[in-house]
Protein backbone atom coordinates (compact mmCIF):
# COMPACT_ATOMS: atom_id res chain seq x y z
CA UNK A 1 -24.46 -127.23 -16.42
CA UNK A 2 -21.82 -126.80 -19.36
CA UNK A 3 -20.16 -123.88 -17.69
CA UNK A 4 -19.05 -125.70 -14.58
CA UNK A 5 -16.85 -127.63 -16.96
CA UNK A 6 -15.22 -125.14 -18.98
CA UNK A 7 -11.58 -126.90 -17.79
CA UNK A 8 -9.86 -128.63 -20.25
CA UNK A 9 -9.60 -131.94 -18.63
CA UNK A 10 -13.18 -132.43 -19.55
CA UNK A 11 -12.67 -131.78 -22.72
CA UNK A 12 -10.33 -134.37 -23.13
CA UNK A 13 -12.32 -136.82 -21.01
CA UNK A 14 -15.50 -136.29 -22.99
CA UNK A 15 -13.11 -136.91 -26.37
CA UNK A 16 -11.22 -139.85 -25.51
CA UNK A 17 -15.23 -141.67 -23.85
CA UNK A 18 -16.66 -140.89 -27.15
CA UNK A 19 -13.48 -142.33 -29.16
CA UNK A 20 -14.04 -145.77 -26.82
CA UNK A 21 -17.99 -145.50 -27.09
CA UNK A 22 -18.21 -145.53 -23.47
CA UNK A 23 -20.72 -143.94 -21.54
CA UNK A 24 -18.47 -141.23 -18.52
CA UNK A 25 -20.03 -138.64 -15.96
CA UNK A 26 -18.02 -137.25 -13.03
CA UNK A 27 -19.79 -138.20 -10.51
CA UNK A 28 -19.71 -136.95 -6.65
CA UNK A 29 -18.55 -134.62 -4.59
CA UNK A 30 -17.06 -132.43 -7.60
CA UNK A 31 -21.15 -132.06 -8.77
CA UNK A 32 -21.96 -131.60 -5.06
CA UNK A 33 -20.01 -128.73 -4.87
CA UNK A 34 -20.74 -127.06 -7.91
CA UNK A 35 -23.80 -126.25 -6.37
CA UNK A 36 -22.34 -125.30 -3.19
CA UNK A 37 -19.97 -123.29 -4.83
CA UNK A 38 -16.93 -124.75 -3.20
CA UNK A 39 -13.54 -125.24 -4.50
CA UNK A 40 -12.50 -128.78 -5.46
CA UNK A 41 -9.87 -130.02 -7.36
CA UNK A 42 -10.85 -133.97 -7.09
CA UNK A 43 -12.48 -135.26 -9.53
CA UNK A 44 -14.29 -138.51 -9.99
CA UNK A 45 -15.41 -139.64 -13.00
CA UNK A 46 -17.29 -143.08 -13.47
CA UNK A 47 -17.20 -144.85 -16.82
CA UNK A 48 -20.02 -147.82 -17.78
CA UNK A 49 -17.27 -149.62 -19.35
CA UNK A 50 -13.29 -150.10 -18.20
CA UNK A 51 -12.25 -146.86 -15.91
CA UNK A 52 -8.74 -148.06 -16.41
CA UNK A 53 -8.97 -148.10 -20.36
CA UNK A 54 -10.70 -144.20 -20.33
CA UNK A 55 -7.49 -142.61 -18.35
CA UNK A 56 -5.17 -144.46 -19.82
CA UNK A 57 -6.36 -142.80 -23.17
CA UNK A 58 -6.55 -139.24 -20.76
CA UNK A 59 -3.27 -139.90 -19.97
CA UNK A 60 -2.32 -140.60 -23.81
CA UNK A 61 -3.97 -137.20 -24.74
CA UNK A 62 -2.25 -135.25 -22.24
CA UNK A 63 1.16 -136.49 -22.86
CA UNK A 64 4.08 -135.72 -20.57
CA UNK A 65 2.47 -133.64 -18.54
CA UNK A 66 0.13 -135.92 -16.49
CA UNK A 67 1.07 -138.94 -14.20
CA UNK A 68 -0.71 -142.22 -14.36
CA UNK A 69 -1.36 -144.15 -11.99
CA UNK A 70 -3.15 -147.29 -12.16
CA UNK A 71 -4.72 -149.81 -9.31
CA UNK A 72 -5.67 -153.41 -10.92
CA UNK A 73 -7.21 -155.02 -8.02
CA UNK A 74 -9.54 -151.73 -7.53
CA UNK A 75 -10.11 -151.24 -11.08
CA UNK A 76 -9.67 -147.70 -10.54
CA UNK A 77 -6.76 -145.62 -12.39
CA UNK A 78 -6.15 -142.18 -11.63
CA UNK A 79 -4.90 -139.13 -13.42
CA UNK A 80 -2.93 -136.00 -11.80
CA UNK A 81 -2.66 -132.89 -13.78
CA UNK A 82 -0.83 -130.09 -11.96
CA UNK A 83 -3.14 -129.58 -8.91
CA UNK A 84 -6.08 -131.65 -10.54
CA UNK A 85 -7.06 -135.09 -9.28
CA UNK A 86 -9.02 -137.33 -11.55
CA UNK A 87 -9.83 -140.37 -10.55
CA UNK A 88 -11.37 -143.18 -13.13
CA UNK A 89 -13.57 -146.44 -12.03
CA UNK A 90 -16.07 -148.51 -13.80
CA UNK A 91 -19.26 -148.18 -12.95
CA UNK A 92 -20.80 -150.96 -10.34
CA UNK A 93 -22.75 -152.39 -8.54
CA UNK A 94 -22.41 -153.58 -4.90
CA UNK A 95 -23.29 -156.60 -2.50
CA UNK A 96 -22.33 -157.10 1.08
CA UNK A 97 -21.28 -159.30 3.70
CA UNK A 98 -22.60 -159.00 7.20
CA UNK A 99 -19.48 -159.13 8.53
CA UNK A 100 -17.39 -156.33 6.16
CA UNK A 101 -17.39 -153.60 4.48
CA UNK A 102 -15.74 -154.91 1.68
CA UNK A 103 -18.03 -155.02 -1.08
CA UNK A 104 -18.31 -158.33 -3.78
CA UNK A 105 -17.94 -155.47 -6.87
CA UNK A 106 -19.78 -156.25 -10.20
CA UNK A 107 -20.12 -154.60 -13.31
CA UNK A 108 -23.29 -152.18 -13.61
CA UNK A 109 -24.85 -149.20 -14.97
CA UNK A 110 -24.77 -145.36 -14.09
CA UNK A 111 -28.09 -146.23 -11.91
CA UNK A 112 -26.12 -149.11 -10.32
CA UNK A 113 -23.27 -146.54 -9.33
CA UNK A 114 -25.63 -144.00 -7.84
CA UNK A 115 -27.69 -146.25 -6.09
CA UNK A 116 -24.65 -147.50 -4.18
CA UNK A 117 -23.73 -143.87 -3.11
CA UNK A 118 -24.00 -143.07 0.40
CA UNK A 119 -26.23 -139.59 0.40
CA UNK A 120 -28.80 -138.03 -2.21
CA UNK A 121 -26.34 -134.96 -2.69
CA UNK A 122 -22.96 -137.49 -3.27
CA UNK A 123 -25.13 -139.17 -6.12
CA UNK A 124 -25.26 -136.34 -8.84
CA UNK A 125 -23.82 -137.19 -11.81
CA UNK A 126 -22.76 -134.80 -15.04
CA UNK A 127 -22.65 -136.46 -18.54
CA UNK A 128 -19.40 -135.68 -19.88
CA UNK A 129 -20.12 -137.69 -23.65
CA UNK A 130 -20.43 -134.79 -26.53
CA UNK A 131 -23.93 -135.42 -27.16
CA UNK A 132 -25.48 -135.00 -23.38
CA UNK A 133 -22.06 -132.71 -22.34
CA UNK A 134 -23.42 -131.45 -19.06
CA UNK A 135 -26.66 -133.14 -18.53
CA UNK A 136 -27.69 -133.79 -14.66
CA UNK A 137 -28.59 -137.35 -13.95
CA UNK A 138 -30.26 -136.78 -10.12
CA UNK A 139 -32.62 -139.59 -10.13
CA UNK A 140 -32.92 -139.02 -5.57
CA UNK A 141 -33.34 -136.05 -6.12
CA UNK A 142 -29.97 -134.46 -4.41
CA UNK A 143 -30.13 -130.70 -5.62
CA UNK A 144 -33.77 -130.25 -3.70
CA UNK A 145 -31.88 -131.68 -0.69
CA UNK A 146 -28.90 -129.71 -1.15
CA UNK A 147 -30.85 -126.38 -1.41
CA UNK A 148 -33.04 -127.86 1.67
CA UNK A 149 -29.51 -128.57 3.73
CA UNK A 150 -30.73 -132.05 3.78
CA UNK A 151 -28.26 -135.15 4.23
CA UNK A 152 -30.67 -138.41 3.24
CA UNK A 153 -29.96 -141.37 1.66
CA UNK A 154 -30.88 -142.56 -1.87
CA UNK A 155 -32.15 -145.89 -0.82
CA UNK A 156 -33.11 -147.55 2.68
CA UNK A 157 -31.03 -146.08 5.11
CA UNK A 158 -31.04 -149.33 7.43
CA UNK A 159 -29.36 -151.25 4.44
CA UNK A 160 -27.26 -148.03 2.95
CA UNK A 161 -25.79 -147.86 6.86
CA UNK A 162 -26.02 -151.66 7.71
CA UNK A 163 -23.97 -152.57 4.73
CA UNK A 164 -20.92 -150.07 5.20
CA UNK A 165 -21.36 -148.68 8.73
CA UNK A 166 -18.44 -145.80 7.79
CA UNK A 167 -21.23 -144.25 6.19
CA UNK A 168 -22.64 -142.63 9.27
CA UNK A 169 -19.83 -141.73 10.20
CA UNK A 170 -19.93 -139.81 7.00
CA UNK A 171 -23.29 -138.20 7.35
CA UNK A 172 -22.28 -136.79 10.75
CA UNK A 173 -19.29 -134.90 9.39
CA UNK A 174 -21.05 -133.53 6.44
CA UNK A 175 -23.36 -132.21 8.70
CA UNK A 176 -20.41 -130.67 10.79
CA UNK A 177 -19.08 -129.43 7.41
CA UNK A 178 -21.68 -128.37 5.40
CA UNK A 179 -24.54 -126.94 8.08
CA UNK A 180 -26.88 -129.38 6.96
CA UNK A 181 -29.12 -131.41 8.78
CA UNK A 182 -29.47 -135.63 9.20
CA UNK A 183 -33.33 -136.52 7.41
CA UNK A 184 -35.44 -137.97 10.50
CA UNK A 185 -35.26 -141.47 8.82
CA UNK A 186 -31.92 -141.44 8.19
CA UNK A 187 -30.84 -139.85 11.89
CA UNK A 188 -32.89 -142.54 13.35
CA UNK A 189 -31.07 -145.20 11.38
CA UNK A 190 -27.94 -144.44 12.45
CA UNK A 191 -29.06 -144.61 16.25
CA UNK A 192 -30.79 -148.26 15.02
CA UNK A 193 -27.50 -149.22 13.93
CA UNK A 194 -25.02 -147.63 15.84
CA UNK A 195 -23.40 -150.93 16.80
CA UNK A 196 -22.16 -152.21 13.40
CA UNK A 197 -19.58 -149.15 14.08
CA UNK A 198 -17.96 -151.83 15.51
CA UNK A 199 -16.77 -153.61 11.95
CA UNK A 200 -14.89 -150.54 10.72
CA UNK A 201 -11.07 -149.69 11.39
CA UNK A 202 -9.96 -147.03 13.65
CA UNK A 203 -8.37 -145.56 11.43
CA UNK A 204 -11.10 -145.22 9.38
CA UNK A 205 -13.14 -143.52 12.31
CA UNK A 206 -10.01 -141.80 13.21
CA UNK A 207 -9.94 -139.96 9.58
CA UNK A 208 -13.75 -138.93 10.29
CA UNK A 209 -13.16 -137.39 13.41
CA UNK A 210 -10.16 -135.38 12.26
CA UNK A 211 -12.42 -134.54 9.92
CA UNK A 212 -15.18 -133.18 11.81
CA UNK A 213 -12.67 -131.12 14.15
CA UNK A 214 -11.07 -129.48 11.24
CA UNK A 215 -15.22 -128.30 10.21
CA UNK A 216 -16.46 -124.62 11.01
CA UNK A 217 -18.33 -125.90 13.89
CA UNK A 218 -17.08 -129.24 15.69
CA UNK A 219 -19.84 -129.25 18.03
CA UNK A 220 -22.43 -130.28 15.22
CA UNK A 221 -20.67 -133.60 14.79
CA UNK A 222 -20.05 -134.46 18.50
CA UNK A 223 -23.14 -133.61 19.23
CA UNK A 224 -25.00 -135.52 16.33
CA UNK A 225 -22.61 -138.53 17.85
CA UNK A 226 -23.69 -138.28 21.47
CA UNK A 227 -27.61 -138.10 20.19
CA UNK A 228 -27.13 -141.65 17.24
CA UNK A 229 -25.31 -143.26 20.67
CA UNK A 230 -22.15 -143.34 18.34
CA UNK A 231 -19.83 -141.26 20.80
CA UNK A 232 -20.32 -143.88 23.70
CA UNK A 233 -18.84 -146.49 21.19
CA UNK A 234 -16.41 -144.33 19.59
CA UNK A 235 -15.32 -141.96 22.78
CA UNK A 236 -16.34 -142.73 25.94
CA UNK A 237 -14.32 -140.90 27.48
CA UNK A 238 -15.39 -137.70 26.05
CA UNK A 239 -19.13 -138.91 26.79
CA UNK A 240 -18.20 -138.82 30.37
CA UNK A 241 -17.91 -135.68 30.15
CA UNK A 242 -21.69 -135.06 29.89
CA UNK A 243 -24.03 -133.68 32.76
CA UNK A 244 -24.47 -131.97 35.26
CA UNK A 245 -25.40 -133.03 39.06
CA UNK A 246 -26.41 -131.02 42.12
CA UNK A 247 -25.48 -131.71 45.83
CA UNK A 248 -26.73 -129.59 48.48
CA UNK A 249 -28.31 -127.32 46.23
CA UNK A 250 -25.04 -126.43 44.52
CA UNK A 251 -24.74 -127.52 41.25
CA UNK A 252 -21.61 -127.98 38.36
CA UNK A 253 -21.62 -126.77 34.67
CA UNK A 254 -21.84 -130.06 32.01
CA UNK A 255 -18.35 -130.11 30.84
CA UNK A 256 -19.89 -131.51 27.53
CA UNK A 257 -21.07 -128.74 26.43
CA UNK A 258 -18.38 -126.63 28.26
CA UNK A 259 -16.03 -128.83 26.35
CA UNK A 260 -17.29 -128.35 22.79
CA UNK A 261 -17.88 -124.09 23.35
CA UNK A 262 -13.98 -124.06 23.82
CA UNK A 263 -13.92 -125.85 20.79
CA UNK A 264 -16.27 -123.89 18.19
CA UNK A 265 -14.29 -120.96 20.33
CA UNK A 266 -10.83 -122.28 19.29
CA UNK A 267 -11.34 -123.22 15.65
CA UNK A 268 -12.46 -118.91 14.82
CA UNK A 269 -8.85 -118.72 15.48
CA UNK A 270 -6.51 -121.55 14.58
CA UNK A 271 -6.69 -124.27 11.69
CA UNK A 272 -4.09 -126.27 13.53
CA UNK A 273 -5.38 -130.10 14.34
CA UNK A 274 -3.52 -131.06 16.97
CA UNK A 275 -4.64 -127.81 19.36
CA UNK A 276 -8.16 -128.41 18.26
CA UNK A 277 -7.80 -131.77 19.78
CA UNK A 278 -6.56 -129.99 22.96
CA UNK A 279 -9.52 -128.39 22.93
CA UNK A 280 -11.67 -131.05 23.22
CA UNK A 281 -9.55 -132.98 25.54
CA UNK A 282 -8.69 -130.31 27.79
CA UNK A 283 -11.00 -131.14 30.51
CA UNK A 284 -11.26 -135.37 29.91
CA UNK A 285 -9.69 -135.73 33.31
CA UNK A 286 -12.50 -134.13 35.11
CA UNK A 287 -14.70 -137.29 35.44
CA UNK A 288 -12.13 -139.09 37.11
CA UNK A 289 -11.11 -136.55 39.42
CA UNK A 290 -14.61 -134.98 40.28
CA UNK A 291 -15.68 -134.90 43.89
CA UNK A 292 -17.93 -132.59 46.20
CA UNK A 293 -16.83 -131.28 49.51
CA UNK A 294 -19.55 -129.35 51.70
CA UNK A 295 -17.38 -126.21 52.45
CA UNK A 296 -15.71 -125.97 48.70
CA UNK A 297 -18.52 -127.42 46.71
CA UNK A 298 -17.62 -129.49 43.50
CA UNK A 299 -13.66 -129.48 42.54
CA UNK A 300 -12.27 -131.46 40.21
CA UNK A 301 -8.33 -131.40 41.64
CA UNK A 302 -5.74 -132.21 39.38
CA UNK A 303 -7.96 -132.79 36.53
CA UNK A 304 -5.48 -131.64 34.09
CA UNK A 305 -2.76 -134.31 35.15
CA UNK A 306 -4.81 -136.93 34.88
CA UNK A 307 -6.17 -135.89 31.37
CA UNK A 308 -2.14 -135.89 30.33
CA UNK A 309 -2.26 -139.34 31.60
CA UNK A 310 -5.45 -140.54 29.86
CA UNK A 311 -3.74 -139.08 26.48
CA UNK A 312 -1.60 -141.85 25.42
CA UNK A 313 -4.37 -144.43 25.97
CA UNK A 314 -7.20 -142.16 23.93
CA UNK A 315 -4.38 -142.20 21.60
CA UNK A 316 -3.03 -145.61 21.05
CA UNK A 317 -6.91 -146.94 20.55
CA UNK A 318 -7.86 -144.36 18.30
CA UNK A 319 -5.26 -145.16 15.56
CA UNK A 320 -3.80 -141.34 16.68
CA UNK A 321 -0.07 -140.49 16.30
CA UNK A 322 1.83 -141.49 19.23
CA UNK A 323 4.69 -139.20 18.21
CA UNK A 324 5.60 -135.42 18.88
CA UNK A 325 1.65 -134.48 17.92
CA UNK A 326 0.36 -137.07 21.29
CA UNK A 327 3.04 -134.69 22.95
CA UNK A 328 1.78 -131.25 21.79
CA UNK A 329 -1.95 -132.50 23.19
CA UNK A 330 -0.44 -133.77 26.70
CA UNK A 331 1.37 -130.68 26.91
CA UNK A 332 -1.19 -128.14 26.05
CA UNK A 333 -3.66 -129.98 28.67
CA UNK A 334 -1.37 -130.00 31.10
CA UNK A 335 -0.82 -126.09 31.16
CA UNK A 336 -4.31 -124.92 30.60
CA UNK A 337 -5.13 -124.47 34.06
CA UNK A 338 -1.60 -122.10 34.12
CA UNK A 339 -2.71 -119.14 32.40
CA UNK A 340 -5.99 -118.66 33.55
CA UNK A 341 -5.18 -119.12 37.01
CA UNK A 342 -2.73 -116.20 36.08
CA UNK A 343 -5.29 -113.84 35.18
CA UNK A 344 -7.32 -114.58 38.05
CA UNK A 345 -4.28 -113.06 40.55
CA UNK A 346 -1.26 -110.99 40.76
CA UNK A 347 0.92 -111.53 37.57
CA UNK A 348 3.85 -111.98 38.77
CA UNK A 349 7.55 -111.99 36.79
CA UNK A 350 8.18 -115.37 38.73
CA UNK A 351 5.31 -117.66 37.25
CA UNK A 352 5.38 -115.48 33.77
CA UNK A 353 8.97 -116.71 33.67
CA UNK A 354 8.12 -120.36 34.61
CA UNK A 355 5.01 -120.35 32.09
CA UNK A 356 7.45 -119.16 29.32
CA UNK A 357 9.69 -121.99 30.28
CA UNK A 358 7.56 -124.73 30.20
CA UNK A 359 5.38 -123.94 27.30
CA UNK A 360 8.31 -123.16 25.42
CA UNK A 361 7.45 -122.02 21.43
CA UNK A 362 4.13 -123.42 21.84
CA UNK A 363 2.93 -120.70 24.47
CA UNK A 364 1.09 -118.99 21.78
CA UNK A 365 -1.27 -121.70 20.87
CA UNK A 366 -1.41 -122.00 24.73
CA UNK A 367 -2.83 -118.70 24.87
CA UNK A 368 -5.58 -119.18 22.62
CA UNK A 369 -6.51 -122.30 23.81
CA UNK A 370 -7.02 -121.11 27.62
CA UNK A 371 -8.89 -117.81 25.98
CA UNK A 372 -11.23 -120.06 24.59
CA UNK A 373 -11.76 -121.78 27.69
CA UNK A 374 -13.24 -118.61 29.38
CA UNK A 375 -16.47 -119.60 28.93
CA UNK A 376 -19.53 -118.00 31.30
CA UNK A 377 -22.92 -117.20 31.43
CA UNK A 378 -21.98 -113.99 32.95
CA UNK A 379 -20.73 -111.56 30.36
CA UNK A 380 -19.37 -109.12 33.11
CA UNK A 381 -16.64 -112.33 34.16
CA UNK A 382 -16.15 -113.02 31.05
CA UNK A 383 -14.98 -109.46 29.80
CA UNK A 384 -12.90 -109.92 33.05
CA UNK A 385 -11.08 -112.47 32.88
CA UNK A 386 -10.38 -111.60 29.10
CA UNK A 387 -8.91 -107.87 30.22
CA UNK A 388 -6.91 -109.87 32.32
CA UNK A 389 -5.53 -112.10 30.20
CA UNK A 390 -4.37 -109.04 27.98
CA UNK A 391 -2.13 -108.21 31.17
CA UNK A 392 -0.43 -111.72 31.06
CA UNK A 393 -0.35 -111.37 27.28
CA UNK A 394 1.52 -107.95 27.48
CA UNK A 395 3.85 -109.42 30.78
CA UNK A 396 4.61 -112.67 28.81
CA UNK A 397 6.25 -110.10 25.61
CA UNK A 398 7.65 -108.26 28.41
CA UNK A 399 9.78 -111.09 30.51
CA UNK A 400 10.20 -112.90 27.30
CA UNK A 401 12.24 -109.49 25.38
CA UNK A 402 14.06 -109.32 29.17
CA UNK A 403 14.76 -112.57 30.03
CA UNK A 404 15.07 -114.53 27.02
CA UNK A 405 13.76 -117.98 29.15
CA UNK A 406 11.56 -119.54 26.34
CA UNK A 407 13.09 -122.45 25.74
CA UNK A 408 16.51 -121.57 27.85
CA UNK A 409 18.70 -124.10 28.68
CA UNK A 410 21.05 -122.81 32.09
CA UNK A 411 24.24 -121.07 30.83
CA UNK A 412 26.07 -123.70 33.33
CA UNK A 413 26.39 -127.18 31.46
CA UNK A 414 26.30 -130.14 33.60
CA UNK A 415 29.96 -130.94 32.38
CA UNK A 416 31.37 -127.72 33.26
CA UNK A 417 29.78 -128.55 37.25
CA UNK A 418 31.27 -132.14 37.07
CA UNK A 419 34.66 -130.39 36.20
CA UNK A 420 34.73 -127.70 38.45
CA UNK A 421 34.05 -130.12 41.83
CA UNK A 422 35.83 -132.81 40.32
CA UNK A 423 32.40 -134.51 40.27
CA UNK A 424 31.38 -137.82 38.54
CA UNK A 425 27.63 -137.97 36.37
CA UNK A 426 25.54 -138.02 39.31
CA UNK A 427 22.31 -136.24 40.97
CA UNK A 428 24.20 -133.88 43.00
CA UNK A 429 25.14 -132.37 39.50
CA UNK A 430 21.41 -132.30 38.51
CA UNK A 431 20.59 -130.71 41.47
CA UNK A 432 23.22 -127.88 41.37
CA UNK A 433 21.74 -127.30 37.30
CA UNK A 434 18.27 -127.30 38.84
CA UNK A 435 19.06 -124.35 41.45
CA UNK A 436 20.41 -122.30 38.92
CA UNK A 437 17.52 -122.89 36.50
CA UNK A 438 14.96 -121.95 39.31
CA UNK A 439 17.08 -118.94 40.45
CA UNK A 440 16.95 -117.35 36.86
CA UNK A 441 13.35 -118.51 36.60
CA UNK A 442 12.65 -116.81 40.20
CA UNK A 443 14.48 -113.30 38.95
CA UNK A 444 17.42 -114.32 41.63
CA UNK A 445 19.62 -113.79 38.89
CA UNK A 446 19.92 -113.09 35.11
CA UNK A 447 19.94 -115.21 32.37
CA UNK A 448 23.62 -114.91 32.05
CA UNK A 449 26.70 -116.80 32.52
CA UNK A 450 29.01 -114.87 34.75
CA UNK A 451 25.87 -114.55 37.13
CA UNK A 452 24.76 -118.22 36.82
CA UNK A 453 28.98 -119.14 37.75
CA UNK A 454 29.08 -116.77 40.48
CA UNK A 455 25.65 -118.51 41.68
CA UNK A 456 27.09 -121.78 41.60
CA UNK A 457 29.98 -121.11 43.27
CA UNK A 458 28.01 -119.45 45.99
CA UNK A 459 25.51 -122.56 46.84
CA UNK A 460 28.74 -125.41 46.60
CA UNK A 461 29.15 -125.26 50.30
CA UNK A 462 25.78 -126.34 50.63
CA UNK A 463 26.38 -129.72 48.90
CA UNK A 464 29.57 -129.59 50.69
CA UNK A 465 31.66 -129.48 47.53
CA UNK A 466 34.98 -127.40 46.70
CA UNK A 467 36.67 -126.12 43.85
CA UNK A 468 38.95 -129.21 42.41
């Protein structure tokens, strides 16, 4: 294994160890992903001595050109070189309270650090000390499991889970990350003890699920969630979402799975966070609004308003930002419905000019969010509705190189209206700024001034108003 650690930094590690006499192996998800032959620039290295004492003799060696930094109550110090990450602890072992997470933290041995590790293929170890430089220490065995795409484990899964319930958490987004699969006993733990979910932060579960839906395939995760019980503790709202019911022998699709196809749709096209989570909250208004009416069968009216509403909520529990990002997500799910109900009809300049209004610089991401919500059975409809959503695509370039409207604001201020009727700041004013908006939006007019003036003028007898 000497050639994975041909960087310097492991040079220097493996010197200054053997200058202290202490025992050092990076340790983790660095080793991990040796063998999966991923990129990774953070490294963790455990030392069976003082992990404070070992970087701060790194840190020596390197000179100027690192930064140390050094947490006492953690016993942990950590090293940045460049784009490198090291980070140094001590190695320990672990005890729990029912109640926490937080570990009583003793001193301990390399097998006392890897059998507190959360998975088989998180506990390989690399012996950085001259004399065993490179030697794998894999006493779970890990590397069978990570050439079997196995998550398990090292040691009872009840206790490994019971004692820091994050972990399955953990184990669930690998899964979504790396395409492997939950070991039977360790799956069935996680259902066992699902509820001590309830000890850990939200922003601890938060992080998790961000990390899941920035994965190749989100759906692994959720799905893996819905099965351990964890998403009804988690998320019920997206649960909700899940199944299907017939009345009168007419049936709706499960907006579960609907849900998570737009997503793995979605994420083959964007990296961005925030529309991923528009994805998957897109159609969270639907349980609430679902009903069944004999001569139009299921409908689910307004579900996209309600979903907006239901944002903030989701939101403010989940430890999410309640700031422009909460926006961007209410936004996005309240316009999904508006493109795709454009490619079902008539494209018309009107409601191309409205769309380009409302969804402003963000009608791109629109776009490919409503794409991937053409999901069907039927691969006739599908190639449809996506030919027809290349019409609105070419209309919305079209109006938008005309008309200029994304983002407009009407050429007419509201002080210019106050001073030409001699008006005070009231809603007659708003009114008069809202006709001209909706006559350039309608094509009445252009987007221009002179036009939006002579407009104005035109419409003041109506609010029975005259020039001052």
């Amino acid at each position: 294994m000497k050639e994975f650690l041909q960087d310097k930094i492991f040079q220097l590690i493996s010197e200054a160890a053997d200058e202290q006499q202490q025992e050092c192996y990076v340790i983790g998800g660095f080793v991990r992903d040796i063998f999966l032959k991923r990129p990774s620039k953070d490294i963790d290295v455990v030392v069976v001595g003082s992990g404070i004492e070992l970087a701060q003799r790194v840190a020596e060696k390197l000179g100027k050109r690192a930064n140390l930094s050094i947490f006492k109550n953690f016993g942990t110090a950590q090293v940045k070189l460049k784009d490198l990450e090291v980070e140094f602890v001590g190695a320990r072992k672990e005890s729990y309270q029912r109640e926490s997470r937080n570990p009583i933290v003793e001193d301990g041995t390399l097998e006392d650090d890897q059998n507190r590790r959360d998975f088989t293929i998180n506990a390989l170890a690399l012996c950085l000390n001259k004399d065993r430089f490179g030697e794998l220490v894999d006493p779970f065995g890990g590397v069978e499991d990570l050439k079997n795409f196995v998550i398990r484990t090292p040691l009872n899964p009840d206790i490994t889970f019971s004692d820091d319930p994050l972990r399955m958490m953990r184990g669930i987004r690998f899964s979504a990350q790396l395409g492997f699969f939950l070991e039977t006993n360790t799956f069935e733990a996680i259902a066992r003890n699902k509820e001590r979910i309830e000890i850990i932060s939200k922003e601890r579960i938060a992080d998790e699920l961000n990390k899941i839906m920035m994965s190749r395939k989100p759906s692994v995760g959720f799905i893996l969630l819905e099965k351990t019980g964890l998403l009804e503790l988690i998320f019920p709202e997206v649960l909700a979402l899940k199944g299907a019911e017939t009345k009168d022998g007419v049936g709706h699709k499960d907006n579960f799975y609907h849900t998570l196809a737009v997503l793995d749709g979605l994420c083959e096209h964007t990296d961005n966070l925030w529309l991923r989570w528009s994805a998957l909250l897109h159609d969270i208004g639907k349980p609430r609004t679902k009903r069944y009416d004999p001569r139009l069968g299921w409908t689910f009216h307004n579900h996209n308003f309600v979903g907006e509403k239901m944002i903030p909520e989701i939101f403010r529990r989940m430890k999410l930002p309640t700031n422009e990002k909460m926006k961007y997500v209410q936004k996005m799910v309240t316009l999904h419905m508006r493109p795709i109900v454009l490619s079902e009809e008539e494209v018309t300049d009107s409601a191309i000019r409205r769309l380009l209004f409302d969804a402003g610089d963000d009608i791109d991401d629109l776009m490919k969010l409503c794409e991937a919500d053409i999901t069907s059975k039927n691969p006739d409809k599908v190639k449809r509705f996506k030919s027809n959503f290349q019409l609105v695509r070419k209309k919305l370039k079209e109006i938008e190189e005309k008309d200029r409207v994304r983002n407009f604001q009407p050429p007419i201020s509201g002080q210019e209206i106050m001073d030409t009727f001699n008006l005070p700041a009231c809603s007659t004013v708003g009114e008069i700024k809202m006709r001209i908006k909706d006559a350039i939006l309608d094509g009445i007019i252009p987007n221009e001034y002179e036009a939006a003036k002579t407009y104005m003028l035109e419409i003041a007898s109506e609010f029975n108003l005259t020039i001052s």
